[in-house]
N, C-alpha and C. Protein backbone atom coordinates (compact mmCIF):
# COMPACT_ATOMS: atom_id res chain seq x y z
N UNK A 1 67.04 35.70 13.86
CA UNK A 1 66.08 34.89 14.58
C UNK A 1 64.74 35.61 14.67
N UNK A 2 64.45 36.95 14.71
CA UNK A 2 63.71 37.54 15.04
C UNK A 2 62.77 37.68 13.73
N UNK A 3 63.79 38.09 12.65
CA UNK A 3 63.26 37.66 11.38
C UNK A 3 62.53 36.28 10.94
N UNK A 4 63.21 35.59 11.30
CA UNK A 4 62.65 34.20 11.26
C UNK A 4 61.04 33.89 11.95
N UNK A 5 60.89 34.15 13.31
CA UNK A 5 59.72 34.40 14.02
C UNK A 5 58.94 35.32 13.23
N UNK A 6 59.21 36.51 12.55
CA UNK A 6 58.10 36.80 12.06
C UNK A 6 57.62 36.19 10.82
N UNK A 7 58.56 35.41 9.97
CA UNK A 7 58.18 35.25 9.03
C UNK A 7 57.20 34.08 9.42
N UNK A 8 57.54 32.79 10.40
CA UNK A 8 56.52 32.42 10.67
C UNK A 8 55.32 32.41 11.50
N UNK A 9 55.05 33.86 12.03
CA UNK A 9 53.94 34.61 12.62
C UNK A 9 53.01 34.92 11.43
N UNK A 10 53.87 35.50 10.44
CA UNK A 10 52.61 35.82 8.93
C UNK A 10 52.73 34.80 8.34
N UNK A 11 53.14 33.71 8.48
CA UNK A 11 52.59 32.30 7.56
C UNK A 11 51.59 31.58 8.84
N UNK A 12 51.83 31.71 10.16
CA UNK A 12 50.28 31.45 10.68
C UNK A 12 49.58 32.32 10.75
N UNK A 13 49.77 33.52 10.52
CA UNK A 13 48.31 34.37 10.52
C UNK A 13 47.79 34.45 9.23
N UNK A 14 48.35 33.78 7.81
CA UNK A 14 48.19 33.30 6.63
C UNK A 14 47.27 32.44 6.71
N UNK A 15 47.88 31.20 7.81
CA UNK A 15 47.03 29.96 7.64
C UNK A 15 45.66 30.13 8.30
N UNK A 16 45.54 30.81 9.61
CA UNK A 16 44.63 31.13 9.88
C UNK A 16 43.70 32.30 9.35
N UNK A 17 44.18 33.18 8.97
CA UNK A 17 43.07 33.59 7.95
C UNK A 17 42.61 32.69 6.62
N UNK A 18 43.24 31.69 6.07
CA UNK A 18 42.88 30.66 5.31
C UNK A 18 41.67 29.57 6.14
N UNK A 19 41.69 29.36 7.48
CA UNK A 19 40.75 28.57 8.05
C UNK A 19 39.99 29.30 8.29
N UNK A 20 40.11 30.78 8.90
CA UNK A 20 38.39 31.17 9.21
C UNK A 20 37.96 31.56 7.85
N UNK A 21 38.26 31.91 6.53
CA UNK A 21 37.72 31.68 5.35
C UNK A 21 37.07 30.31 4.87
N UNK A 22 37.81 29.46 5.37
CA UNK A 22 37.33 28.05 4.73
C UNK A 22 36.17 27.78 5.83
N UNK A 23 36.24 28.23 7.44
CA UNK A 23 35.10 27.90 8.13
C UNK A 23 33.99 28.67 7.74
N UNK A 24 34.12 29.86 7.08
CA UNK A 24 32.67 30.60 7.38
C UNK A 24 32.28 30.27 5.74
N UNK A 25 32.87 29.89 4.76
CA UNK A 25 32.51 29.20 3.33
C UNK A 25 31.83 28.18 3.49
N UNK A 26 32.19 27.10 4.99
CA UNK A 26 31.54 26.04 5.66
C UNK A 26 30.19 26.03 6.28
N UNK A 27 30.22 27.24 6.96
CA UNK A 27 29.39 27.16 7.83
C UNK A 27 27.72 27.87 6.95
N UNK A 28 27.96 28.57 6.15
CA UNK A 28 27.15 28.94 4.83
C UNK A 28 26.64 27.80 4.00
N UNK A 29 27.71 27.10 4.05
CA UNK A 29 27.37 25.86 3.16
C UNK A 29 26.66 24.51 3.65
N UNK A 30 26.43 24.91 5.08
CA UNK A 30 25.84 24.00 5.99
C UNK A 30 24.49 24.69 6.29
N UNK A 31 24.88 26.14 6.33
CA UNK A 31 22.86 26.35 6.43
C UNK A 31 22.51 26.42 5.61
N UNK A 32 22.93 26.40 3.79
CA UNK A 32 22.74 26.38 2.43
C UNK A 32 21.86 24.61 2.42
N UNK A 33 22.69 23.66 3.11
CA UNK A 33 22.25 22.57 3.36
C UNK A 33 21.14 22.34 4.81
N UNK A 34 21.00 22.72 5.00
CA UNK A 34 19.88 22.85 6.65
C UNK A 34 18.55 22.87 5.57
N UNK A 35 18.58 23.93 5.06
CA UNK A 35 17.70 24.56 4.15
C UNK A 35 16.90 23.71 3.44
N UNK A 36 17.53 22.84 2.63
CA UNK A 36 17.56 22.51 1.70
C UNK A 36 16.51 20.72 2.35
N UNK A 37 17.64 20.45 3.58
CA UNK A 37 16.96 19.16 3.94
C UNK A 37 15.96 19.45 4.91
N UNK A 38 15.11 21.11 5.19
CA UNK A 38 14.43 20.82 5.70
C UNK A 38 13.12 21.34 4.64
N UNK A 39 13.26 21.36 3.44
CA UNK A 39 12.67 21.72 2.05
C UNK A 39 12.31 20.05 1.72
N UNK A 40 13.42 19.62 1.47
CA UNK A 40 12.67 17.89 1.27
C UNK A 40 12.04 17.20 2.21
N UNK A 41 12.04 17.65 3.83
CA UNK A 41 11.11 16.77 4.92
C UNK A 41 9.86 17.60 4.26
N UNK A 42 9.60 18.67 3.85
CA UNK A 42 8.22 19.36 3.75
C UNK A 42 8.07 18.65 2.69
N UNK A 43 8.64 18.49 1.49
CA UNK A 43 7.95 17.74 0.09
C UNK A 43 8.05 16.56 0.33
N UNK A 44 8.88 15.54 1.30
CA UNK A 44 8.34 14.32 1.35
C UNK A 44 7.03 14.32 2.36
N UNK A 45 6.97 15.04 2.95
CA UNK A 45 5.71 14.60 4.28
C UNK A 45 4.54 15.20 2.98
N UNK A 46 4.67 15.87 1.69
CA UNK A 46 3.42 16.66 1.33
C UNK A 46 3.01 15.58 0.15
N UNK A 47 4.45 14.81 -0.32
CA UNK A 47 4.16 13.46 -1.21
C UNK A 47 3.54 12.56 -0.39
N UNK A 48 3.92 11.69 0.84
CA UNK A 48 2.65 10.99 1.73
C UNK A 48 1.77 11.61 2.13
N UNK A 49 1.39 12.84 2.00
CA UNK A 49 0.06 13.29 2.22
C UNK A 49 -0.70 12.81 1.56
N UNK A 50 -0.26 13.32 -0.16
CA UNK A 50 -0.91 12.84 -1.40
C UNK A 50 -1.02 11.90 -1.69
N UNK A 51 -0.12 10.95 -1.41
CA UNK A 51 -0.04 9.37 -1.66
C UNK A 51 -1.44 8.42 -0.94
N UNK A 52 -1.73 9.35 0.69
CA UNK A 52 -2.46 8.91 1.06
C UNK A 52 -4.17 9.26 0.56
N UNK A 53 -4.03 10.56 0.48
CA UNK A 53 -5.24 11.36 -0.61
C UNK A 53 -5.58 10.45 -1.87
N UNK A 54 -4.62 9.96 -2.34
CA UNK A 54 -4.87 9.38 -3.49
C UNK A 54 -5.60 7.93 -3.46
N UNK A 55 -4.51 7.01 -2.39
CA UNK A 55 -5.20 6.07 -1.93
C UNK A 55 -6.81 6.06 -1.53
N UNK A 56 -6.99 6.83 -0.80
CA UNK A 56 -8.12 7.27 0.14
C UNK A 56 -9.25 7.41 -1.74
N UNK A 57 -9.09 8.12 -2.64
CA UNK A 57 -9.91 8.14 -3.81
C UNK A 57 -10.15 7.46 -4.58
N UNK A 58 -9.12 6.52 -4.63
CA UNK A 58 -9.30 4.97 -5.20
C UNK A 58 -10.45 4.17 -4.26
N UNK A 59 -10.31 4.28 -3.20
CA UNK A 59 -10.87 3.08 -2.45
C UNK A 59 -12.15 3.75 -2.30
N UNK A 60 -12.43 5.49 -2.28
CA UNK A 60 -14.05 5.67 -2.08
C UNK A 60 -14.51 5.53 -3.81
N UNK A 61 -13.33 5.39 -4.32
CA UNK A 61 -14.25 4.30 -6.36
C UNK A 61 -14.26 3.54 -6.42
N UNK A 62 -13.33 2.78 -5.32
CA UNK A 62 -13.84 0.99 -5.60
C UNK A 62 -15.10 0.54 -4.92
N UNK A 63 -15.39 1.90 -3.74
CA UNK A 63 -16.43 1.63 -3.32
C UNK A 63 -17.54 1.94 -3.66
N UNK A 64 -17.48 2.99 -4.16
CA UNK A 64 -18.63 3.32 -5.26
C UNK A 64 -19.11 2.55 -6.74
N UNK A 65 -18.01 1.72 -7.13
CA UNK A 65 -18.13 0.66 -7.98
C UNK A 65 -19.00 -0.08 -7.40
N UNK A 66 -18.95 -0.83 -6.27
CA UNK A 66 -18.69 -2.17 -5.80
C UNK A 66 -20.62 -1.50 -5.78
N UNK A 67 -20.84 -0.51 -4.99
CA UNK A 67 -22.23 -0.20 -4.61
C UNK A 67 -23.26 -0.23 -6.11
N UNK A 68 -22.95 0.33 -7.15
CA UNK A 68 -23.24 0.45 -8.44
C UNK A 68 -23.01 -1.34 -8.96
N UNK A 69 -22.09 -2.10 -8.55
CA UNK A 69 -22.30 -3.34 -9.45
C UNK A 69 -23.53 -4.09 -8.27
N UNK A 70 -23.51 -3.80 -7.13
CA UNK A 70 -24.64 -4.80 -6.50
C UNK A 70 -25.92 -4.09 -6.99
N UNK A 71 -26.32 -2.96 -7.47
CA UNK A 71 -27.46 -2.27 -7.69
C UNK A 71 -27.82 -3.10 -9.30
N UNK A 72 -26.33 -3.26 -10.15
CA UNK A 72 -27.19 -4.15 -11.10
C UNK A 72 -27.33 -5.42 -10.82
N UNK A 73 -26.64 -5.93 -9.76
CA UNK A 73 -27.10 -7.54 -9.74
C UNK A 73 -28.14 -7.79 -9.15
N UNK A 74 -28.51 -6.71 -8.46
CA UNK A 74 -29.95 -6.70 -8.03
C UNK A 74 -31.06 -6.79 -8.75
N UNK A 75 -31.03 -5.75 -9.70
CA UNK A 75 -31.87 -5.27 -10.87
C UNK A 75 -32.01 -6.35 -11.78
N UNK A 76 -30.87 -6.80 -12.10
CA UNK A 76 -30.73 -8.13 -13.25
C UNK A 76 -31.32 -9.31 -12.49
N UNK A 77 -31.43 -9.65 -11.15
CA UNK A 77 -32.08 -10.08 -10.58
C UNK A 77 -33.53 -10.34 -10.95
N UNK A 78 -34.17 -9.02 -10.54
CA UNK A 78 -35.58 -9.28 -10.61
C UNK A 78 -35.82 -8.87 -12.08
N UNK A 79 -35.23 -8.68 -13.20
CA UNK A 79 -35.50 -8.64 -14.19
C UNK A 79 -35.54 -10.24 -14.54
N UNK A 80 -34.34 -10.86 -14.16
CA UNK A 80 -34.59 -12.13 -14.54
C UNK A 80 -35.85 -13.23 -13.96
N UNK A 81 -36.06 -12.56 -12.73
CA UNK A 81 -37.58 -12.99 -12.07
C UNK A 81 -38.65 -12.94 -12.99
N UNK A 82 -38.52 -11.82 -13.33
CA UNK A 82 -39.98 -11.41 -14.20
C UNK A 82 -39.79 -11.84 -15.72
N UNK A 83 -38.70 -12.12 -16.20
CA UNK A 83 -38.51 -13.26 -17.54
C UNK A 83 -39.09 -14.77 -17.39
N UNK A 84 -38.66 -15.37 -16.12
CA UNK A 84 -39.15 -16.30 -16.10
C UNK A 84 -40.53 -16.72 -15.64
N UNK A 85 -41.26 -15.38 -14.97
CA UNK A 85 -42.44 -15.43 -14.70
C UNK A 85 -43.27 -15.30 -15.66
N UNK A 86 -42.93 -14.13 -16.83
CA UNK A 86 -43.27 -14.58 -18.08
C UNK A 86 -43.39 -15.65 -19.37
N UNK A 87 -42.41 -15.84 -19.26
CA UNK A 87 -42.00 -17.17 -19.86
C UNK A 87 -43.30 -18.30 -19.40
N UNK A 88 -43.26 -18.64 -18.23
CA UNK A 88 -44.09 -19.30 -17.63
C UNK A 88 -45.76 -19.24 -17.90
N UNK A 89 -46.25 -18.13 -17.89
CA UNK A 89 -47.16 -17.19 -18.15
C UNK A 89 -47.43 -17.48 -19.77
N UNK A 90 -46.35 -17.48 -20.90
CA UNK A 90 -46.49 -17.77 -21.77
C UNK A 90 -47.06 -19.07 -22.59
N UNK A 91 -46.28 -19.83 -21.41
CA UNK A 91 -45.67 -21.52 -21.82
C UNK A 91 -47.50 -21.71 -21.13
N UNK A 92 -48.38 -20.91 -20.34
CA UNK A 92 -49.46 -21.30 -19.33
C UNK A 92 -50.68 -21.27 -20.45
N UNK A 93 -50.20 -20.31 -22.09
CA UNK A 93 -51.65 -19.35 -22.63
C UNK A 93 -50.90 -20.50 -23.72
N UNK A 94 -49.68 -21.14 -24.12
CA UNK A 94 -49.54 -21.86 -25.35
C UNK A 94 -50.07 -23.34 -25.30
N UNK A 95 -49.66 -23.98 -23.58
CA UNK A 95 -50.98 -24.41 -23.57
C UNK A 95 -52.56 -24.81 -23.34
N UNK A 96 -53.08 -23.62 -23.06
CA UNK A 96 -54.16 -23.49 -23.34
C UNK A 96 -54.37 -23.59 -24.73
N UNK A 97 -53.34 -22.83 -25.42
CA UNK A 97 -54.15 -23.21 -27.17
C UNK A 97 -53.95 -24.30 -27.41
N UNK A 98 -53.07 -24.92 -27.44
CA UNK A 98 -53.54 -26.61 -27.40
C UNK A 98 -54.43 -27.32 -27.40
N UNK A 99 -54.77 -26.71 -26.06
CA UNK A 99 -56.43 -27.45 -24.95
C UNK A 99 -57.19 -26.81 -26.60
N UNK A 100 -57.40 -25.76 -26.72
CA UNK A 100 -58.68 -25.31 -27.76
C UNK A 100 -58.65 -26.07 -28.86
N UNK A 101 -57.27 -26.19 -29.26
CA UNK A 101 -57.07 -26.93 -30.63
C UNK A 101 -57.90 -28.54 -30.22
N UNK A 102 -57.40 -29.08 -29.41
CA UNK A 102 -58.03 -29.90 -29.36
C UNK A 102 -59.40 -30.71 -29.14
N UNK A 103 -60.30 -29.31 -28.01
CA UNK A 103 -61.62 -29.08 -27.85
C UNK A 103 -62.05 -29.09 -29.60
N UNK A 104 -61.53 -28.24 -29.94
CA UNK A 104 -61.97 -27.97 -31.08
C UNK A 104 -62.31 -29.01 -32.29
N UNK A 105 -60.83 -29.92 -32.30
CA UNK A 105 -61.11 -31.34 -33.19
C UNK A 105 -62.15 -32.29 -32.64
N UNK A 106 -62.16 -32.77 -31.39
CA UNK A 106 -63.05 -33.38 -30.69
C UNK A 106 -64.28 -32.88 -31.31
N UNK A 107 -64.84 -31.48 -30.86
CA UNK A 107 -66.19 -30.68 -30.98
C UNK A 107 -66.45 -31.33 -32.78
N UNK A 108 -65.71 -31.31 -33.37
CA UNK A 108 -65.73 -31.24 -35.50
C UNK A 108 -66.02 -32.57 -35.42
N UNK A 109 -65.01 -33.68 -34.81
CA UNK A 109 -65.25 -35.09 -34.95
C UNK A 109 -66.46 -35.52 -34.56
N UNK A 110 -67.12 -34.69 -33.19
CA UNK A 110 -68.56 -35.26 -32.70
C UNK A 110 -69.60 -34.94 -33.25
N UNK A 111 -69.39 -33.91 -34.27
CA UNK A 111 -70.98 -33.23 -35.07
C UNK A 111 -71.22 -33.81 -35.99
């Protein structure tokens, strides 16, 4: 009997040296993992950083677009002012030559 008791005294002090092996393989393997997920809160919070950085550079180029396309619609603007003020200006001296051409036949017909 006595035999017996020890044999199963060293099959639990077997098993329990088998659990505090398997706990402290555990407990390694849990701050191996601590580690690790507090490595991805830093690279995800440093990807929405950038995500937002990035956003944020798009929108000061769309705004810098947007400022650059009203500067030519401005420009094309008064360029087109001054086409048609010319134009006008033109259409004002072509006919005048007219008027001469015609002073002119009048003046030939009356001499």
């Amino acid at each position: 009997m006595v035999q017996h008791v020890e044999q199963n005294l060293q099959l639990m002090t077997k098993r329990a040296v088998k659990a505090e092996n398997s706990a402290t393989k555990l407990k390694q393997e849990n701050a191996l993992l601590q580690v690790q997920l507090k490595n991805y809160k830093t690279e995800n919070e440093a990807l929405k950083s950038g995500q937002s950085a990035s956003l944020a550079a798009v929108k000061q180029n769309a705004d810098l677009a947007l400022q650059n396309l009203l500067t030519v619609i401005t420009n094309s603007q008064s360029s087109i002012k001054q086409l048609v003020s010319g134009a006008e200006s033109l259409q004002l001296v072509a006919d005048l030559l007219k008027s001469i051409d015609r002073i002119s036949e009048m003046s030939e017909d009356g001499q």
